[in-house]
C-alpha atoms as a PDB file:
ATOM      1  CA  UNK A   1     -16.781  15.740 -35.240  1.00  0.00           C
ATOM      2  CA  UNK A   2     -17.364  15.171 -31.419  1.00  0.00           C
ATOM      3  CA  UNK A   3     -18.963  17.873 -29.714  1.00  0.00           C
ATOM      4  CA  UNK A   4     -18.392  19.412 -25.925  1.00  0.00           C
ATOM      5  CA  UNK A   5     -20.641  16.786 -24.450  1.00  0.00           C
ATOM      6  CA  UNK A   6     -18.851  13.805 -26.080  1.00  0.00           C
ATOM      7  CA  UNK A   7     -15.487  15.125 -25.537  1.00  0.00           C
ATOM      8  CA  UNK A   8     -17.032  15.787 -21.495  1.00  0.00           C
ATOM      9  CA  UNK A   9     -17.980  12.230 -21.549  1.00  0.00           C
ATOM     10  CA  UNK A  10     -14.750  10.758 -23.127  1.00  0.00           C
ATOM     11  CA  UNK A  11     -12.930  12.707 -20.548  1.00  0.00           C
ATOM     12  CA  UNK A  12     -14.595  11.496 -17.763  1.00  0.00           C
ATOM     13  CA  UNK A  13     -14.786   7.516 -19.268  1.00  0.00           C
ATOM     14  CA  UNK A  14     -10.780   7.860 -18.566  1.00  0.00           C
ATOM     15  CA  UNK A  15     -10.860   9.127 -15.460  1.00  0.00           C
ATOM     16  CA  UNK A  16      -8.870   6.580 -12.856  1.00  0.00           C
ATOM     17  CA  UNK A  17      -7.673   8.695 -10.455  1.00  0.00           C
ATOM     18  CA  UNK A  18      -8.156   7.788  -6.332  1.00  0.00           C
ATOM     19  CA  UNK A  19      -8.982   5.031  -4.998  1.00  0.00           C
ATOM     20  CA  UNK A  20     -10.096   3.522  -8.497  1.00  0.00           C
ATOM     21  CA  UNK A  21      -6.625   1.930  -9.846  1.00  0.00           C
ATOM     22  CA  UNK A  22      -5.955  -0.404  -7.006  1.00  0.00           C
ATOM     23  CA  UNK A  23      -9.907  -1.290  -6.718  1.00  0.00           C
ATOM     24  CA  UNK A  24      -9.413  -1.846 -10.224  1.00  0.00           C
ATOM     25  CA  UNK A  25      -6.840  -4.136  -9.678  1.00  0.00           C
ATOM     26  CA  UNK A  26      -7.689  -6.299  -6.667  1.00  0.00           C
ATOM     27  CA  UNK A  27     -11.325  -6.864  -8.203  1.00  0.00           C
ATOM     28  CA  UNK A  28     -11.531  -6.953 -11.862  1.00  0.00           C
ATOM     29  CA  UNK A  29      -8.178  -7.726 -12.572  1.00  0.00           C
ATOM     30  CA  UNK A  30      -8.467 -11.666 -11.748  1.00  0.00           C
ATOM     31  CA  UNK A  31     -11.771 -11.780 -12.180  1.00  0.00           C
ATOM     32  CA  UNK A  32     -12.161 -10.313 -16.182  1.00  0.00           C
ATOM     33  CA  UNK A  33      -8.495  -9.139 -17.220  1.00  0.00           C
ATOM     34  CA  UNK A  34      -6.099 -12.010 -15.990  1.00  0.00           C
ATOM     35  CA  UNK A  35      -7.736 -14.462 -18.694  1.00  0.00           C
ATOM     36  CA  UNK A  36      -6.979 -12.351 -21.493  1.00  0.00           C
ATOM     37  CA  UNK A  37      -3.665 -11.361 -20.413  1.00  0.00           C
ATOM     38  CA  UNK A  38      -2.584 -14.876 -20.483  1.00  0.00           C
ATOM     39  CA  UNK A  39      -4.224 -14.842 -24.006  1.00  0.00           C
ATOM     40  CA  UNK A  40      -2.346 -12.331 -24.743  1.00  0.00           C
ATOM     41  CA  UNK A  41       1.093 -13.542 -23.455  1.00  0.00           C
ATOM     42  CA  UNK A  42       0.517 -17.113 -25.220  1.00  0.00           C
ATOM     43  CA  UNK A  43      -0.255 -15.474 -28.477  1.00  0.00           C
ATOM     44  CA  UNK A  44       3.362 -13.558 -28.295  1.00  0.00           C
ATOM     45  CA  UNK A  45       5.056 -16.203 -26.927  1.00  0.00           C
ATOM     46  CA  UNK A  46       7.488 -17.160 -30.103  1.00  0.00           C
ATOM     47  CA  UNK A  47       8.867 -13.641 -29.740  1.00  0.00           C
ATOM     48  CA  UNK A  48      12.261 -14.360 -28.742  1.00  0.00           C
ATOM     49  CA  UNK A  49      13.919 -10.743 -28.954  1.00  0.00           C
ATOM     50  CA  UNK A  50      13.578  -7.599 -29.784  1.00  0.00           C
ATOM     51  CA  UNK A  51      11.368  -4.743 -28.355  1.00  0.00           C
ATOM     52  CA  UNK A  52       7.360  -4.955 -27.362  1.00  0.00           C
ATOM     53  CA  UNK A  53       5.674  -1.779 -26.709  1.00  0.00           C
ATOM     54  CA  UNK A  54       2.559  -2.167 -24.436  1.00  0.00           C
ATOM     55  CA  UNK A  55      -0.126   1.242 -24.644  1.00  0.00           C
ATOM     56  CA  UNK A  56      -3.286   1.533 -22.503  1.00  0.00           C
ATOM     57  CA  UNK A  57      -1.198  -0.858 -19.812  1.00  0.00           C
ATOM     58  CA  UNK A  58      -3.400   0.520 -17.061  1.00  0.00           C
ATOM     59  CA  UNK A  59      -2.296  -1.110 -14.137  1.00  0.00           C
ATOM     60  CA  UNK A  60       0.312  -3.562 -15.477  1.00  0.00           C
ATOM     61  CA  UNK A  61      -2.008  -6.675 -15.701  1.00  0.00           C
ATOM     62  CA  UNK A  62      -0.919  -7.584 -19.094  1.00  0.00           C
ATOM     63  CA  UNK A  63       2.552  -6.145 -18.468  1.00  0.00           C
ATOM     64  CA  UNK A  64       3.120  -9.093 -15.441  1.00  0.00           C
ATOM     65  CA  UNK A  65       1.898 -12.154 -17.934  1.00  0.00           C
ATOM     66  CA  UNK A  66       4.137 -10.843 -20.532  1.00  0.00           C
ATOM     67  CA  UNK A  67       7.060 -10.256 -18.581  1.00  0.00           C
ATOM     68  CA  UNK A  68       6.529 -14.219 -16.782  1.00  0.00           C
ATOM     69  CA  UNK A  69       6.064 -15.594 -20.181  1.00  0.00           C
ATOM     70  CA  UNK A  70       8.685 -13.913 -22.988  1.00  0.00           C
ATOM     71  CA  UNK A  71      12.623 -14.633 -22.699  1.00  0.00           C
ATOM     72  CA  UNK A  72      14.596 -12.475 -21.553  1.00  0.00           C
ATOM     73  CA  UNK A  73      15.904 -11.198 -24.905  1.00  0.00           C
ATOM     74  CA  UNK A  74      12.578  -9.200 -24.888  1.00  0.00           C
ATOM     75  CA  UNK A  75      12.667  -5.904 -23.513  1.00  0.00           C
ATOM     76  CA  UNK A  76       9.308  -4.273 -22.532  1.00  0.00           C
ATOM     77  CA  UNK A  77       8.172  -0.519 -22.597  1.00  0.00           C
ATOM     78  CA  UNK A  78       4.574  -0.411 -20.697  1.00  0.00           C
ATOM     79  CA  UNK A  79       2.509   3.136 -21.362  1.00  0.00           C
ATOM     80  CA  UNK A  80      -0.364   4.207 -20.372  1.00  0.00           C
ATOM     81  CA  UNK A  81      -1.834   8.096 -20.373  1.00  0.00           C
ATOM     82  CA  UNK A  82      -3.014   8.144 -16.918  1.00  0.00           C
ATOM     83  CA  UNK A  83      -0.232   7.923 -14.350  1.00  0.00           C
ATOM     84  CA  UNK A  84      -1.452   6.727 -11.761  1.00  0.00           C
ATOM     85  CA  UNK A  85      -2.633   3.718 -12.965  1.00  0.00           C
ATOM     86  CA  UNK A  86       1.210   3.439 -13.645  1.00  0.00           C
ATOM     87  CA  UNK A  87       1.953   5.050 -10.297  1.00  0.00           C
ATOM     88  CA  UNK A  88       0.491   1.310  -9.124  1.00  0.00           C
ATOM     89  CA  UNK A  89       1.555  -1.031 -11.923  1.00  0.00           C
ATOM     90  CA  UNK A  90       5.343  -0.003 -11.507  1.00  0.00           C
ATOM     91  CA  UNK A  91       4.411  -0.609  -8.061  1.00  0.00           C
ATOM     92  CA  UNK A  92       3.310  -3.984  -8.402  1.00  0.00           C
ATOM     93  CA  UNK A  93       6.199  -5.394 -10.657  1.00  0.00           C
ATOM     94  CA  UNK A  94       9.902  -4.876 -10.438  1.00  0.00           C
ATOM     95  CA  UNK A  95      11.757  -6.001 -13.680  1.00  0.00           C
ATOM     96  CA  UNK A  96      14.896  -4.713 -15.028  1.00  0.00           C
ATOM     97  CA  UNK A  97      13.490  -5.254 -18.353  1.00  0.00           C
ATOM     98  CA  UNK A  98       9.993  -3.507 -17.951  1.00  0.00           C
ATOM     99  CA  UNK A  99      10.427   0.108 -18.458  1.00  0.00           C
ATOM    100  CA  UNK A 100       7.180   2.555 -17.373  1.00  0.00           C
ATOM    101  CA  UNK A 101       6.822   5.225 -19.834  1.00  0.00           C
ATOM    102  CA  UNK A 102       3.410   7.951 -19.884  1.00  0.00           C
ATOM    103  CA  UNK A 103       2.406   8.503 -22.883  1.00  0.00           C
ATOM    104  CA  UNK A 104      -0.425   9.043 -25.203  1.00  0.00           C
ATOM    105  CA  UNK A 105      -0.792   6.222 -27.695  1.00  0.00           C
ATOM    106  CA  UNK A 106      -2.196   8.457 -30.292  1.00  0.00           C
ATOM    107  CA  UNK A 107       1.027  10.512 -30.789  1.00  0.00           C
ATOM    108  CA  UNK A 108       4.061   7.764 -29.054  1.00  0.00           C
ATOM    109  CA  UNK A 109       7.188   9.560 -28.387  1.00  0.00           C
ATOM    110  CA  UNK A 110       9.120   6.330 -30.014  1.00  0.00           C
ATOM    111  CA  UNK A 111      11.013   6.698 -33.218  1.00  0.00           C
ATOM    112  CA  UNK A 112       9.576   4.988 -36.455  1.00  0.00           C
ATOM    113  CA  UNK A 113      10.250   0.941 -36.496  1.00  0.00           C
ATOM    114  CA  UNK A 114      11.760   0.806 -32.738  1.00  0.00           C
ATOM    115  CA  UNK A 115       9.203  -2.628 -31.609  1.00  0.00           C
ATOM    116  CA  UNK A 116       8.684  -5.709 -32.841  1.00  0.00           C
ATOM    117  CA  UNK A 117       5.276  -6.096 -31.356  1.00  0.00           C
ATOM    118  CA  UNK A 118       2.627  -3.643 -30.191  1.00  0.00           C
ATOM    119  CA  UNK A 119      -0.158  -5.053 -27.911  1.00  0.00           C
ATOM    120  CA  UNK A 120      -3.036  -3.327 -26.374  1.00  0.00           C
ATOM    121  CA  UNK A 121      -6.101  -4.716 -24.049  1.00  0.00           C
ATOM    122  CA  UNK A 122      -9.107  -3.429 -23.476  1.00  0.00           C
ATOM    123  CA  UNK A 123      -7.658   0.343 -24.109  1.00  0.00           C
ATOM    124  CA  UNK A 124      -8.854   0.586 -27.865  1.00  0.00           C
ATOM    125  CA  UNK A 125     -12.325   1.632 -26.561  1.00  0.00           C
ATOM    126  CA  UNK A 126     -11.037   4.829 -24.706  1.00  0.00           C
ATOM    127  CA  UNK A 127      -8.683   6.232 -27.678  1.00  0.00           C
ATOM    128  CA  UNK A 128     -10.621   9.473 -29.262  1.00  0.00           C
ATOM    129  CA  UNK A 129      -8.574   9.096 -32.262  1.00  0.00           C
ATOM    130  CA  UNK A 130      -8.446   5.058 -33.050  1.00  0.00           C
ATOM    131  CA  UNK A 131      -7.628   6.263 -36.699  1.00  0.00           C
ATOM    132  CA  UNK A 132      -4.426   7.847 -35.224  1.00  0.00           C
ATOM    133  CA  UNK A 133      -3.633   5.544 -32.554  1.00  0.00           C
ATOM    134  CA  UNK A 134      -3.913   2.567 -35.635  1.00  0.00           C
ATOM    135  CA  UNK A 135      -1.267   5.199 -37.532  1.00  0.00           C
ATOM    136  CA  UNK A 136       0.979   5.506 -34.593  1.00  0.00           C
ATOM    137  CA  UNK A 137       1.033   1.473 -33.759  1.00  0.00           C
ATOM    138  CA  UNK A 138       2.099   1.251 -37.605  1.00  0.00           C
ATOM    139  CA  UNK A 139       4.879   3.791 -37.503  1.00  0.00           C
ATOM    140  CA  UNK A 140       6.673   2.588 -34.433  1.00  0.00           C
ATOM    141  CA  UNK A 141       6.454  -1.325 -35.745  1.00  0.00           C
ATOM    142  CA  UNK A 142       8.894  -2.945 -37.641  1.00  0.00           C
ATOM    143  CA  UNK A 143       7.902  -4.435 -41.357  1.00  0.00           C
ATOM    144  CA  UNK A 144       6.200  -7.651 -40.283  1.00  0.00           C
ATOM    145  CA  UNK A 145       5.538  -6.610 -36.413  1.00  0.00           C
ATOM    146  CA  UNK A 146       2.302  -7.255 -35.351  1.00  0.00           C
ATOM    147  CA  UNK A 147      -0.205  -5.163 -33.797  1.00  0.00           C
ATOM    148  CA  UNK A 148      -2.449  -7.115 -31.167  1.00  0.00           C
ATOM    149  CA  UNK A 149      -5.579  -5.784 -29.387  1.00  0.00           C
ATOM    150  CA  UNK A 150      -8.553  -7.044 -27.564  1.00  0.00           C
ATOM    151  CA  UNK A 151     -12.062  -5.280 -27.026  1.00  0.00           C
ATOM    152  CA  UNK A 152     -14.946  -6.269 -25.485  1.00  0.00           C
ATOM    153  CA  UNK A 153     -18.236  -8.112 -27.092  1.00  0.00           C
ATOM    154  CA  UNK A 154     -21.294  -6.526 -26.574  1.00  0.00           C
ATOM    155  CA  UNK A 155     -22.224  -6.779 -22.823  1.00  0.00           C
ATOM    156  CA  UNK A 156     -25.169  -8.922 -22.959  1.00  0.00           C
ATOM    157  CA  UNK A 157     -22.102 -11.450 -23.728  1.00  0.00           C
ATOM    158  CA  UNK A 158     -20.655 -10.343 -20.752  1.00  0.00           C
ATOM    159  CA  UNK A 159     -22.602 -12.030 -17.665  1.00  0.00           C
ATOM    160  CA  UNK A 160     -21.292  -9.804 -14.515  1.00  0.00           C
ATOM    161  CA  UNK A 161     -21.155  -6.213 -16.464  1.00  0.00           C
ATOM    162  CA  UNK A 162     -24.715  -6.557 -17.632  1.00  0.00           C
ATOM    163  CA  UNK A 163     -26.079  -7.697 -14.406  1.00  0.00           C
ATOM    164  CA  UNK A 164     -24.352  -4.556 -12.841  1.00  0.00           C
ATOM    165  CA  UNK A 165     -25.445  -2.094 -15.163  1.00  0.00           C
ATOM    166  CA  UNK A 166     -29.242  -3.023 -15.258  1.00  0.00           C
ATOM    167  CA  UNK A 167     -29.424  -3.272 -11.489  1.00  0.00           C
ATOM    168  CA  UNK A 168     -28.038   0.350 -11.451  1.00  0.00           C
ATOM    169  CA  UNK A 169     -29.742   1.778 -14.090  1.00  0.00           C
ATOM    170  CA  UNK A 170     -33.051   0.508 -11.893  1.00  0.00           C
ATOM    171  CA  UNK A 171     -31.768   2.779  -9.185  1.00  0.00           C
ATOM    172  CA  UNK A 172     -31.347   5.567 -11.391  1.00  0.00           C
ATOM    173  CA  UNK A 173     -34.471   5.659 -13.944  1.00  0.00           C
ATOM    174  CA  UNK A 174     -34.383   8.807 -14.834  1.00  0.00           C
ATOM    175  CA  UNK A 175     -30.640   9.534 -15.748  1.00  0.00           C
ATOM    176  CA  UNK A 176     -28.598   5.778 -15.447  1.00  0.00           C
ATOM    177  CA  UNK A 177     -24.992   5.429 -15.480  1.00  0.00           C
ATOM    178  CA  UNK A 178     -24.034   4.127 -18.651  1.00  0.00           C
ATOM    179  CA  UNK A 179     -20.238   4.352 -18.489  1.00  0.00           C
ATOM    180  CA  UNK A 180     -19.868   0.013 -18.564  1.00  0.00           C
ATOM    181  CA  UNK A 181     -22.523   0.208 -21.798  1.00  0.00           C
ATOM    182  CA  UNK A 182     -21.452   3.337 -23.591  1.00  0.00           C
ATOM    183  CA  UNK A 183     -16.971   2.357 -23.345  1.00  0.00           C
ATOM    184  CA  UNK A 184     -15.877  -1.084 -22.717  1.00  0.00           C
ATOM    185  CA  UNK A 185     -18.892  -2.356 -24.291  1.00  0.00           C
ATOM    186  CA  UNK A 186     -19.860   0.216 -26.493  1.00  0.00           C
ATOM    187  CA  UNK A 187     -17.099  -0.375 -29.425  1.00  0.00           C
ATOM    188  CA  UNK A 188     -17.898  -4.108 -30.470  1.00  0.00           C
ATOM    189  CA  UNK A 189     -18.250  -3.700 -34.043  1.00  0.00           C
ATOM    190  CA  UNK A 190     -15.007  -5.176 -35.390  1.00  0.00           C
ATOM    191  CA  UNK A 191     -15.779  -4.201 -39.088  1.00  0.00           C
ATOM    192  CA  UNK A 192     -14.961  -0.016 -38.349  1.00  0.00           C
ATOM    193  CA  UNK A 193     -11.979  -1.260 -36.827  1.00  0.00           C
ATOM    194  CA  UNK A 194     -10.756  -3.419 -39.639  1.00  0.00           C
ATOM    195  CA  UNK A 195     -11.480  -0.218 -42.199  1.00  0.00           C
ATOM    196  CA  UNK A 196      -9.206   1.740 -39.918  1.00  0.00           C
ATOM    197  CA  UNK A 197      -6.331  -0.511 -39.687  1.00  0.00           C
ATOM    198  CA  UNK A 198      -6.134  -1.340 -43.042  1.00  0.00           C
ATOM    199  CA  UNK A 199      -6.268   2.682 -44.109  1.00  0.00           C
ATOM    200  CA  UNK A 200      -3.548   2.532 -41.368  1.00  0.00           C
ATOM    201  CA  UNK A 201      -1.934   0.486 -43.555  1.00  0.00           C
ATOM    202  CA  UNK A 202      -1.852  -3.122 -41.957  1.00  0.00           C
ATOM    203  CA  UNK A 203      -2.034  -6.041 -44.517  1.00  0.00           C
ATOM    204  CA  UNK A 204      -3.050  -9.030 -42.573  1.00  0.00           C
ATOM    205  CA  UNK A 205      -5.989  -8.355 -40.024  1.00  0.00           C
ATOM    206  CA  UNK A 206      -7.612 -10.971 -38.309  1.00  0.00           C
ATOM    207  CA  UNK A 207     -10.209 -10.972 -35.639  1.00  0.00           C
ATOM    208  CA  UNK A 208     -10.849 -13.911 -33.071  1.00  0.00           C
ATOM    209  CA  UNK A 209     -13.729 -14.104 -30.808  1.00  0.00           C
ATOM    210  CA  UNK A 210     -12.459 -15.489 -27.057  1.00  0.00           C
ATOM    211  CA  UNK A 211     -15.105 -16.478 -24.690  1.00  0.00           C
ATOM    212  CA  UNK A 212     -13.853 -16.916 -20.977  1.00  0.00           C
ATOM    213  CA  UNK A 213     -15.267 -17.652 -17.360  1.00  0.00           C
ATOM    214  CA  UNK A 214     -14.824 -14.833 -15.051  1.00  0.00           C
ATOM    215  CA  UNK A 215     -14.695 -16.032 -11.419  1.00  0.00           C
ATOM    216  CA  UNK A 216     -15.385 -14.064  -7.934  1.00  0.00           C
ATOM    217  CA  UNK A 217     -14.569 -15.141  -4.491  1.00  0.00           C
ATOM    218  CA  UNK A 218     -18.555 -13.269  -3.777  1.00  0.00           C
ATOM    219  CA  UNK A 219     -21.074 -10.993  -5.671  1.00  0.00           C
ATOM    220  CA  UNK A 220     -20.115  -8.007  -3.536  1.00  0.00           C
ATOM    221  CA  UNK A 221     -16.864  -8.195  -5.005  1.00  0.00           C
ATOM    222  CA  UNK A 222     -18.612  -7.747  -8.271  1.00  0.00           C
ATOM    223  CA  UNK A 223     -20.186  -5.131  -7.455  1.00  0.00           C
ATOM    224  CA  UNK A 224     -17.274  -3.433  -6.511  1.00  0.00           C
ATOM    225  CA  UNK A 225     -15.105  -3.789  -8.912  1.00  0.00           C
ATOM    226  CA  UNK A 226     -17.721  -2.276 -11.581  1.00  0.00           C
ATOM    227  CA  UNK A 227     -19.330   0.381  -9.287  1.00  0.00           C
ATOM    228  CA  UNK A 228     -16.519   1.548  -7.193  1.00  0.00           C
ATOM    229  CA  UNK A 229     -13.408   0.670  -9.733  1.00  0.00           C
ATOM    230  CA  UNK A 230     -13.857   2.217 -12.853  1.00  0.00           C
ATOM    231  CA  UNK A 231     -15.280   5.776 -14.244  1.00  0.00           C
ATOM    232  CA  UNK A 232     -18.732   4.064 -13.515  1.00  0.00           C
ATOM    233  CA  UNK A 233     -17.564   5.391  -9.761  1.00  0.00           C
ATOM    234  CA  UNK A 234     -18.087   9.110 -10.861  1.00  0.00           C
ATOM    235  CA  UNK A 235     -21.230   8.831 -12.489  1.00  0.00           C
ATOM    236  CA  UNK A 236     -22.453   7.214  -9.174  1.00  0.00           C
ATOM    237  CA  UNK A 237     -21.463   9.458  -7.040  1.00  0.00           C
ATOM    238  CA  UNK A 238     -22.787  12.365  -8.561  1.00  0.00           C
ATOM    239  CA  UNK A 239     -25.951  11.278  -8.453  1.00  0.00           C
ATOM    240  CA  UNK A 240     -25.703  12.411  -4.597  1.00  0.00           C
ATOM    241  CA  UNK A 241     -24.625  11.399  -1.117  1.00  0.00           C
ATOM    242  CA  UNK A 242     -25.120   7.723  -0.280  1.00  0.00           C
ATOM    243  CA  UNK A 243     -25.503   6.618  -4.069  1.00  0.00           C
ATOM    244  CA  UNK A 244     -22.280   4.504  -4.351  1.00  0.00           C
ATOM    245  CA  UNK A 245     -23.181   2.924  -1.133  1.00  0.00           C
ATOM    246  CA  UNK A 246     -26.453   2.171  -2.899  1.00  0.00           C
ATOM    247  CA  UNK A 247     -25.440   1.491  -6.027  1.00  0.00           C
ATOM    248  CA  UNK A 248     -22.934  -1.542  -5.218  1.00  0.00           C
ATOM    249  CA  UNK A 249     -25.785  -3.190  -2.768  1.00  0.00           C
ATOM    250  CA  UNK A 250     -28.115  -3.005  -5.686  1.00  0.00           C
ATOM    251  CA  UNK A 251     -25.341  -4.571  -7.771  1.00  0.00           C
ATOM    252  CA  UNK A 252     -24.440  -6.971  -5.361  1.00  0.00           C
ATOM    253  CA  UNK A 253     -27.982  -7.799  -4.978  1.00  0.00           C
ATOM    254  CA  UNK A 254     -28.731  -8.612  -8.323  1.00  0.00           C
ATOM    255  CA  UNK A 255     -25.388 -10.929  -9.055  1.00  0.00           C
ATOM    256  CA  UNK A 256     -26.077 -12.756  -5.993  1.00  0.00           C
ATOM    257  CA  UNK A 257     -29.799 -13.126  -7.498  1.00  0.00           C
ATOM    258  CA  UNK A 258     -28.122 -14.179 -10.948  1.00  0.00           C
ATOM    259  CA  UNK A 259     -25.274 -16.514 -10.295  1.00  0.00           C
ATOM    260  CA  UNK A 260     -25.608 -16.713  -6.238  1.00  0.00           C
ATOM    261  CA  UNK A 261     -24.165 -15.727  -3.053  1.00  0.00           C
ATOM    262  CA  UNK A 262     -21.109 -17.342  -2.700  1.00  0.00           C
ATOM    263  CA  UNK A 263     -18.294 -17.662  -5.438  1.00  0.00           C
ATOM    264  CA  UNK A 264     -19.548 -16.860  -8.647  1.00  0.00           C
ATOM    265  CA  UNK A 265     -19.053 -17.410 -12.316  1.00  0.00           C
ATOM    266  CA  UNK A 266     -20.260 -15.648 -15.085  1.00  0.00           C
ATOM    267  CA  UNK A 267     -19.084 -15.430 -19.164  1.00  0.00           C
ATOM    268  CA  UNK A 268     -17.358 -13.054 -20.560  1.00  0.00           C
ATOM    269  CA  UNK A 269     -16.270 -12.611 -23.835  1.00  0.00           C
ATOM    270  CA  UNK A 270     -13.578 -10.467 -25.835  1.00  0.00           C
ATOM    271  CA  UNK A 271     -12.639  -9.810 -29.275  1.00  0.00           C
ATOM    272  CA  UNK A 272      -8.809  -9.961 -29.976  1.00  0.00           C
ATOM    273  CA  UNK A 273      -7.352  -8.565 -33.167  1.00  0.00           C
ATOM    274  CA  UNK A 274      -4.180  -9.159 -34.749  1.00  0.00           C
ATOM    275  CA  UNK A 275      -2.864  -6.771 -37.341  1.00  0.00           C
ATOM    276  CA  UNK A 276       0.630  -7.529 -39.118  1.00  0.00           C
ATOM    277  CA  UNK A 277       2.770  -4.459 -40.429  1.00  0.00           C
END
């Protein structure tokens, strides 16, 4: 059962509203999402037709590698709950065969066996319900469509996020942001997962660790990607006036310190799962 603070929290962890989306996109999408989304793409690449149904699209960066790698023959429905994080994906791809649909992944308003592929990346971690988001992916498949999802390891595996998150926390003894720790990293347990896909009523689940560079043109860009473009943003700022300032010079600060001034290169790495219906 989660209680008022962990429902406060979970609302807040999927709050990209503002400015956040298209910081979102010009700094962590190259430099962490745009290797897994051609990861993604390859692995559906011998889908030749039908219909793929993308939840949790967030800005469309897995939405543009699919729709420059699968034939034509494939039709696309992107979905995310947070529109404007559609608002900008829509506005950064224009496809007659991508359609942008809101809509919550834990009760899709698609009709039972409608896609012949459901992917996913990196929005697992946010679903309160995975149980019923696993159940809706199933229902909306048809027999022998695959589910595919990634998640991400634990973020000591994850150069750049850890950096950012201890150099914060530093800043803020007493009470430290946590978002990067307690969401995107905080779900790396594949095991739970399996147990709910399989009571979702998969039959072939495999997982597949996928260990990537993650390249920045600087470490303030870094820094601002984590700090100023995700939820990590609000937890900053309420800490009072100036703190986001401060917080992405302390981050930059400490990447530089890690991996250098100039263009940097840290590892990150992903779990991707692939269920079969």
């Amino acid at each position: 059962m989660i209680d008022g603070g962990e429902a406060a929290a979970m609302d807040a962890d999927r709050n990209f509203r503002g400015s956040v989306p298209a910081l979102y996109d010009r700094y962590l999408g190259p430099m962490i999402f745009a290797p897994y989304a051609a990861d993604m793409a390859a692995r559906l690449a011998g889908l030749t037709q039908g219909h793929l149904l993308e939840t949790a699209a967030g800005t469309g960066i897995v939405t543009r590698a699919l729709d420059a790698v699968l034939p034509p023959g494939v039709g696309i429905v992107a979905t995310d709950l947070n529109q404007p994080m559609l608002d900008h994906a829509a506005g950064r791809l224009s496809s007659t065969r991508v359609s942008w649909r809101q809509a919550d992944a834990q009760a899709l308003p698609f009709p039972d066996g409608m896609f012949d592929a459901v992917v996913c990346q990196f929005g697992v971690m946010f679903f309160p319900d995975k149980a019923r988001a696993f159940a809706e992916a199933h229902r909306v498949l048809k027999p022998g469509g695959r589910l595919l999802f990634s998640f991400w390891d634990r973020i000591e595996a994850n150069d750049f996020a850890d950096a950012v998150v201890k150099a914060v926390a530093r800043l803020f003894p007493d009470n430290p942001p946590m978002f990067l720790a307690r969401t995107p990293h905080g779900h790396h347990d594949t095991a739970p997962l399996r147990a709910l896909l399989r009571e979702a009523g998969f039959g072939t689940v495999g997982a597949e660790a996928v260990e990537r560079e993650s390249r920045a043109a600087e470490a303030r860009a870094v820094a601002i990607g984590f700090c100023q473009g995700t939820p990590m943003r609000g937890e900053i700022e309420a800490r009072g006036d100036g703190a986001l300032a401060a917080a992405t010079e302390a981050a930059a600060d400490a990447v530089a310190a890690r991996f250098g001034a100039g263009p940097v290169a840290g590892r990150i790495r992903a779990q991707v799962v692939t269920a079969v219906r």
